[in-house]
Protein backbone atom coordinates (compact mmCIF):
# COMPACT_ATOMS: atom_id res chain seq x y z
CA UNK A 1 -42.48 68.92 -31.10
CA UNK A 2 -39.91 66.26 -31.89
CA UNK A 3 -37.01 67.07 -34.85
CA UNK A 4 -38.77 64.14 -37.06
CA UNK A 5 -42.46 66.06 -36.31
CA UNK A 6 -40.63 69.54 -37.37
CA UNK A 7 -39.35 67.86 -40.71
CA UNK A 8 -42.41 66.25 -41.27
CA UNK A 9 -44.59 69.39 -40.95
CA UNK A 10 -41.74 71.04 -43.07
CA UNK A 11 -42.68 68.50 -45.52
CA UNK A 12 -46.15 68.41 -45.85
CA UNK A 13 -46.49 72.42 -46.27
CA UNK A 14 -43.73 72.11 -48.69
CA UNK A 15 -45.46 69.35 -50.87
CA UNK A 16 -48.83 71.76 -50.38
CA UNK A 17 -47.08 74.97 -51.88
CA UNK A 18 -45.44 72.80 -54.02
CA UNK A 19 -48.62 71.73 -55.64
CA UNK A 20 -50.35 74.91 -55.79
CA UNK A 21 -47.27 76.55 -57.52
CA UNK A 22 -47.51 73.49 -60.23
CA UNK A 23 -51.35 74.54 -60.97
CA UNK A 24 -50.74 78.20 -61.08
CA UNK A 25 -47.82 77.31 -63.49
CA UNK A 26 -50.29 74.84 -65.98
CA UNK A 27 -48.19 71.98 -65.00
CA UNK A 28 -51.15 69.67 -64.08
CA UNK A 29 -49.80 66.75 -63.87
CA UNK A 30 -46.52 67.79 -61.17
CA UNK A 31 -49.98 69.52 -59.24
CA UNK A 32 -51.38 65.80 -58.89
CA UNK A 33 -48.03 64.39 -58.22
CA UNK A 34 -47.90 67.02 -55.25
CA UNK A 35 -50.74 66.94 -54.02
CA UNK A 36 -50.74 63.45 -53.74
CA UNK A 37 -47.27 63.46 -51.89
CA UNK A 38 -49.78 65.65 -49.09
CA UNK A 39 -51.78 63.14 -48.63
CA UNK A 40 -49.68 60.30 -47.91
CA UNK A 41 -48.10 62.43 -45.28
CA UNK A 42 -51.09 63.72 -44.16
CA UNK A 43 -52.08 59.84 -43.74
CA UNK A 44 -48.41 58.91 -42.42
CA UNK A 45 -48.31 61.99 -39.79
CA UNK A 46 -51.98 60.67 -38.36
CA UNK A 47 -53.09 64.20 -37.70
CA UNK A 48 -55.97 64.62 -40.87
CA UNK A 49 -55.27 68.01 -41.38
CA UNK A 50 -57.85 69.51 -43.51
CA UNK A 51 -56.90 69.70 -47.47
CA UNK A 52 -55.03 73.30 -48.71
CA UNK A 53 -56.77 71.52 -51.91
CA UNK A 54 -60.62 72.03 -50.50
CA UNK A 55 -61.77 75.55 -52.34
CA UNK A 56 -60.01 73.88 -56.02
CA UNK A 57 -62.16 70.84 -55.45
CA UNK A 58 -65.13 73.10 -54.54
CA UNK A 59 -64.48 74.92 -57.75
CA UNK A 60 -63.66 71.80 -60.49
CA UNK A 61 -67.30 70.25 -58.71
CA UNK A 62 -69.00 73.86 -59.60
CA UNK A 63 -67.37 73.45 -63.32
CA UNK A 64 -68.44 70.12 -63.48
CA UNK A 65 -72.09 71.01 -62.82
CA UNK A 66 -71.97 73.46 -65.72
CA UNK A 67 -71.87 76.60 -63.13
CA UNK A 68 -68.86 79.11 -63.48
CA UNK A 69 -66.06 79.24 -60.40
């Protein structure tokens, strides 16, 4: 692994933890800033890793359908 394919890694989980730390905190809108920052790397480093985001989308869809998380 390259030193610019160790930062970027860096980055990503950073930007992950980052955004899970905003939603445990109530600050929703720094959570969709953060997450979003994951997904353009995710698109720039070419490897679609799967989303650290997956079981909170899982759970807003159950919500959303009227069902409890």
């Amino acid at each position: 692994m390259t030193q610019e394919e160790k930062k970027l890694d860096h980055e990503i989980q950073e930007a992950a933890a980052k955004a899970i730390d905003s939603l445990a905190r109530y600050k929703f809108a720094m959570f969709g800033y953060w997450a979003g920052i994951w997904v353009h790397l995710n698109r720039i480093e070419g490897r679609k890793r799967p989303s650290p985001f997956k079981a909170l989308v899982q759970a807003a869809r159950v919500i959303r359908e009227g069902g409890v998380a």
